[in-house]
Protein backbone atom coordinates (compact mmCIF):
# COMPACT_ATOMS: atom_id res chain seq x y z
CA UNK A 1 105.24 158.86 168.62
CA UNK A 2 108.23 157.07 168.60
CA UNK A 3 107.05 154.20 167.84
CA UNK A 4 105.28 155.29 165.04
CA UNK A 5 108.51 156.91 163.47
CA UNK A 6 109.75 153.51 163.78
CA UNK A 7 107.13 151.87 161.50
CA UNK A 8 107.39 154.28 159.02
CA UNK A 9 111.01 153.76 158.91
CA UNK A 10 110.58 150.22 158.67
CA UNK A 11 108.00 150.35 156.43
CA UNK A 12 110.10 152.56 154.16
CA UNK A 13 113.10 150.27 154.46
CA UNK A 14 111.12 146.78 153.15
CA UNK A 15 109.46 149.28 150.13
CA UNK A 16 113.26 149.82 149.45
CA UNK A 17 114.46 146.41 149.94
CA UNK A 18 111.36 145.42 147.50
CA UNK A 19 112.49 147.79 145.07
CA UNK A 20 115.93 147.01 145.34
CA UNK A 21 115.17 143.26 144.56
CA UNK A 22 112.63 144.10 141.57
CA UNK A 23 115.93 146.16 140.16
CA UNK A 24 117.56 143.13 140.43
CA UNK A 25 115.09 140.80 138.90
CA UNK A 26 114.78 143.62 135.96
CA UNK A 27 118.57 143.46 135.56
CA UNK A 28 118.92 139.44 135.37
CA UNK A 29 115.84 139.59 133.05
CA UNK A 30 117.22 142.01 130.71
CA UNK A 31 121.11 140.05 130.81
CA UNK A 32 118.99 136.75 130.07
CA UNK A 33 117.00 138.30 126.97
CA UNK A 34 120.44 140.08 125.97
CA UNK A 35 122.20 136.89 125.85
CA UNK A 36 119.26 134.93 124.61
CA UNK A 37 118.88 137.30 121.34
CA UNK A 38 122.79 137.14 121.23
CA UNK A 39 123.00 133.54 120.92
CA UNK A 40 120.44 133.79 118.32
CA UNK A 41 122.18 136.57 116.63
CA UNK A 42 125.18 134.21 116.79
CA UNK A 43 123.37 131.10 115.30
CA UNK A 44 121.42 133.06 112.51
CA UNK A 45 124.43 134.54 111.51
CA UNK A 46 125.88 131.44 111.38
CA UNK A 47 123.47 129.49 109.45
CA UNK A 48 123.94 132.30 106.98
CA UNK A 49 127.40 132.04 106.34
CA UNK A 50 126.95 128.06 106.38
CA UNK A 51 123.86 128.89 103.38
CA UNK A 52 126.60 131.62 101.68
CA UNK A 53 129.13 129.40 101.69
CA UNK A 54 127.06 126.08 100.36
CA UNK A 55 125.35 127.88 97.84
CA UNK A 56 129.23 129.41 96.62
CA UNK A 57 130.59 125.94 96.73
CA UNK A 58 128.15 124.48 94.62
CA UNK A 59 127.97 127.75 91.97
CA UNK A 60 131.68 127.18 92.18
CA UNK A 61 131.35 123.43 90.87
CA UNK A 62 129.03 124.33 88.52
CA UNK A 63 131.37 126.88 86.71
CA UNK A 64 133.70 124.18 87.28
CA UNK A 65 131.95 121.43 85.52
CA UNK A 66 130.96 124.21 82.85
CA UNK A 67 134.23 124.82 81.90
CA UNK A 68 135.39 121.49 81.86
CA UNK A 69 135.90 119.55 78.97
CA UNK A 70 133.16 116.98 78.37
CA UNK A 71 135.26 113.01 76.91
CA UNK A 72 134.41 112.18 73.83
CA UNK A 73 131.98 115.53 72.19
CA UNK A 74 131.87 116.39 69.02
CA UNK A 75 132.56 119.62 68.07
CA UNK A 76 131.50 121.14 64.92
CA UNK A 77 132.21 125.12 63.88
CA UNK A 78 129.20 127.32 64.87
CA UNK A 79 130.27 129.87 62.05
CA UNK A 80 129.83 126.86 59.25
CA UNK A 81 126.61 126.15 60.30
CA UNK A 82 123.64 127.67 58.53
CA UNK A 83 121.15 129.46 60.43
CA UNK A 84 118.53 130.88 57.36
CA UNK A 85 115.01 130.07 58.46
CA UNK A 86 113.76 127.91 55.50
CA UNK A 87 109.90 126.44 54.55
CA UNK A 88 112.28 123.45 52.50
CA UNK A 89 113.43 120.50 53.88
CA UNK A 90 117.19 120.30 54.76
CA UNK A 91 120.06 117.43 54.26
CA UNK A 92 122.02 117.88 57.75
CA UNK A 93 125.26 116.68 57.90
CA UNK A 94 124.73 114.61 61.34
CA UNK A 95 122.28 112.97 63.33
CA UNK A 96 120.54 114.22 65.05
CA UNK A 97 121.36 117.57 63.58
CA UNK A 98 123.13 120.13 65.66
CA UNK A 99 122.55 123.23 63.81
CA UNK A 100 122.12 124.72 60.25
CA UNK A 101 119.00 125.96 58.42
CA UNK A 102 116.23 125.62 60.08
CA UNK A 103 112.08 126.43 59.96
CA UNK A 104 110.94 129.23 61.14
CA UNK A 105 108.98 127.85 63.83
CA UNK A 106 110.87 125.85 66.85
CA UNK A 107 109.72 123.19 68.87
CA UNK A 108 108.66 123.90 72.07
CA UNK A 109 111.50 123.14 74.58
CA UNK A 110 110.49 124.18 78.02
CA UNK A 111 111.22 120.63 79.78
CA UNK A 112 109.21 119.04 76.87
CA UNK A 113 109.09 115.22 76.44
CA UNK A 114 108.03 114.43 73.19
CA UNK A 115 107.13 110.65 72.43
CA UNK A 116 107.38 110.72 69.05
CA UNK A 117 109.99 111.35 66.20
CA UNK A 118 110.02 115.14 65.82
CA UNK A 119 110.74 117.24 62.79
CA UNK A 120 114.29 118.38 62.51
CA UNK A 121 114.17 121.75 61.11
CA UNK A 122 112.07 122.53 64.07
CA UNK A 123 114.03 121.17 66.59
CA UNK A 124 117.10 122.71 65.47
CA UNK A 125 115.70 125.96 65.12
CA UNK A 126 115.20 124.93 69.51
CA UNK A 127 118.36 124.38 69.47
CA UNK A 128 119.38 127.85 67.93
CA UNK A 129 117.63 129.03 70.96
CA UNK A 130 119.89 127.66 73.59
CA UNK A 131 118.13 124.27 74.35
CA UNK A 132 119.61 120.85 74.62
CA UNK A 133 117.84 117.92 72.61
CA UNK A 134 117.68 114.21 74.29
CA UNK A 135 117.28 111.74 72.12
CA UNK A 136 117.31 107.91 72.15
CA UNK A 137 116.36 104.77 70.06
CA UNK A 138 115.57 100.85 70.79
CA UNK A 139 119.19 99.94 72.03
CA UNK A 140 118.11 102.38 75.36
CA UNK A 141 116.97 100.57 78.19
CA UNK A 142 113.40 101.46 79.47
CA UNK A 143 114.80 102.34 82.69
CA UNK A 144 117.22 104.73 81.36
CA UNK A 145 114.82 106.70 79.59
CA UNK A 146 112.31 107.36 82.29
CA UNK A 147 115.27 108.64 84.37
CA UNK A 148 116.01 110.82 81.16
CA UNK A 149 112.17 111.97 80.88
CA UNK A 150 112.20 112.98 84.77
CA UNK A 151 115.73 114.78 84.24
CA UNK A 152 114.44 116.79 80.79
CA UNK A 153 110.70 117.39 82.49
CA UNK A 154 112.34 119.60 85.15
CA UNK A 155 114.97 121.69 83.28
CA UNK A 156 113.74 124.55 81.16
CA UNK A 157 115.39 124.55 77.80
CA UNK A 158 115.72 120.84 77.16
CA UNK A 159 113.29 118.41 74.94
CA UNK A 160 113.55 115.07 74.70
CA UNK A 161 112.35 112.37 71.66
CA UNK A 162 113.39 109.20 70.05
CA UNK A 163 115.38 108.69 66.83
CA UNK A 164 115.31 105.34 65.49
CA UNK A 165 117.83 105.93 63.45
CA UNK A 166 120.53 107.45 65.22
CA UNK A 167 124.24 105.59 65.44
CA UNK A 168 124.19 106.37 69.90
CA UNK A 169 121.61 104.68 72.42
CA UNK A 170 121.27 107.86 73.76
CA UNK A 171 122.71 110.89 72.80
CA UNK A 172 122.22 114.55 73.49
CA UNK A 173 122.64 118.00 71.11
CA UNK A 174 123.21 121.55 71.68
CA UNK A 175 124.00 124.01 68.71
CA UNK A 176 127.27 122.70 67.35
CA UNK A 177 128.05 119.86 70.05
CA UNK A 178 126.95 116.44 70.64
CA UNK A 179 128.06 113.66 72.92
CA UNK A 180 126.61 110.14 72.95
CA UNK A 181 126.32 107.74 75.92
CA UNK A 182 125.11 104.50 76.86
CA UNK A 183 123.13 104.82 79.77
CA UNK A 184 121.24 107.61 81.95
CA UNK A 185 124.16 106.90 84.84
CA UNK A 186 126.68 108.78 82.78
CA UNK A 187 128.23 111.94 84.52
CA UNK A 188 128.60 113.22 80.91
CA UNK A 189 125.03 113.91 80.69
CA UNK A 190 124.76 116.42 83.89
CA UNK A 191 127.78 117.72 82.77
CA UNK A 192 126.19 118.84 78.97
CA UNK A 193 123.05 119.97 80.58
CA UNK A 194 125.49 121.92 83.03
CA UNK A 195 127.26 123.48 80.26
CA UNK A 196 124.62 123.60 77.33
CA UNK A 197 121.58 124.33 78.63
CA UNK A 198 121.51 128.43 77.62
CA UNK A 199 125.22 127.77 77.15
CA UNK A 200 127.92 130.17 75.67
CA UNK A 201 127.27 127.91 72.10
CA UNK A 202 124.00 129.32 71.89
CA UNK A 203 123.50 131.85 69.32
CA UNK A 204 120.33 133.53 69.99
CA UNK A 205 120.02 133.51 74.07
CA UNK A 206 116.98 134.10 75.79
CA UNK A 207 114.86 133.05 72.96
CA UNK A 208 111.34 131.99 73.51
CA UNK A 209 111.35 127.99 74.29
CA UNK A 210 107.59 128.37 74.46
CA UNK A 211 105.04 129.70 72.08
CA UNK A 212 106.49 127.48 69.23
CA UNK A 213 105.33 123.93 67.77
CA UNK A 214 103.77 121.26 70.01
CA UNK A 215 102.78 117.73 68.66
């Protein structure tokens, strides 16, 4: 009888030495998936703030760059410039024109690369619409303008054609302003589209750039 008492009680002790050790086992478990997800936590959090802050930084350098002033624009006074929509042709005071009367239907400006001369009174009436116009003649190396195709084919708001005609290699247009430059390297260029492309000149915002004229 004794001895039977004793294997119970020794039977009892290793089930409570097994349990005791699978309590353990639990514990460590749960402190390694607690720190595991912590350190996760930790580095997704992180990353975040590294995204947050990258993404401020460069809308910071864009507000930057769009209030900067851009060497060498011309400027010319939004008010003075006509905006009737007229079926006439129209004498503009520049070239290419940065504003003034203007068709009724626009050219269509969504990141369009046009390859031939366009109509002015419909690209003006893009411009009206917020867009920036790229133009360039035969004094604009071949290398410059692809860059300048690739550059207008991915932003909306921007169409691009030659002007034979026109006193700049390459120069670019928004509603009353107008820089010219010599080459597609310029930091003047980003710096227009930065600050032109839907800009504060543009005096009917969020106006179709689609659904106009095509060639």
């Amino acid at each position: 009888m004794a001895a039977k008492t004793s294997s119970n009680a020794d039977r009892r002790a290793r089930i409570e030495e097994m349990r005791r050790a699978e309590q353990a086992r639990e514990r460590r478990s749960r402190l390694i998936t607690i720190g595991v997800s912590g350190v996760v936590v930790l580095g997704l959090v992180g990353f975040g703030t590294f995204v947050l802050m990258k993404k401020s930084d460069e809308q910071d350098k864009k507000d930057a760059a769009a209030k900067a002033p851009i060497a060498a624009e011309k400027s010319w006074d939004a008010k003075k410039l006509g905006r009737n929509h007229v079926e006439t042709a129209v004498k503009y005071d520049m070239k290419p024109p940065v504003g003034g009367d203007h068709n009724p239907v626009w050219m269509n400006c969504d990141g369009v690369v046009y390859k031939k001369a366009l109509a002015e009174v419909n690209a003006v009436h893009s411009l009206e619409h917020g867009a920036v116009w790229v133009t360039y003649n035969k004094k604009a190396a071949a290398d410059d303008v692809k860059k300048l195709e690739a550059k207008v084919g991915k932003t909306k708001y921007t169409l691009m054609s030659p002007v034979d005609d026109q006193a700049g290699a390459i120069m670019l247009s928004a509603w009353g302003k107008q820089v010219t430059v010599d080459n597609a390297s310029d930091p003047r260029i980003d710096a227009f589209f930065t600050k032109y492309v839907q800009g504060p000149q543009t005096p009917e915002p969020g106006a179709a750039c689609t659904g106009g004229l095509a060639q």
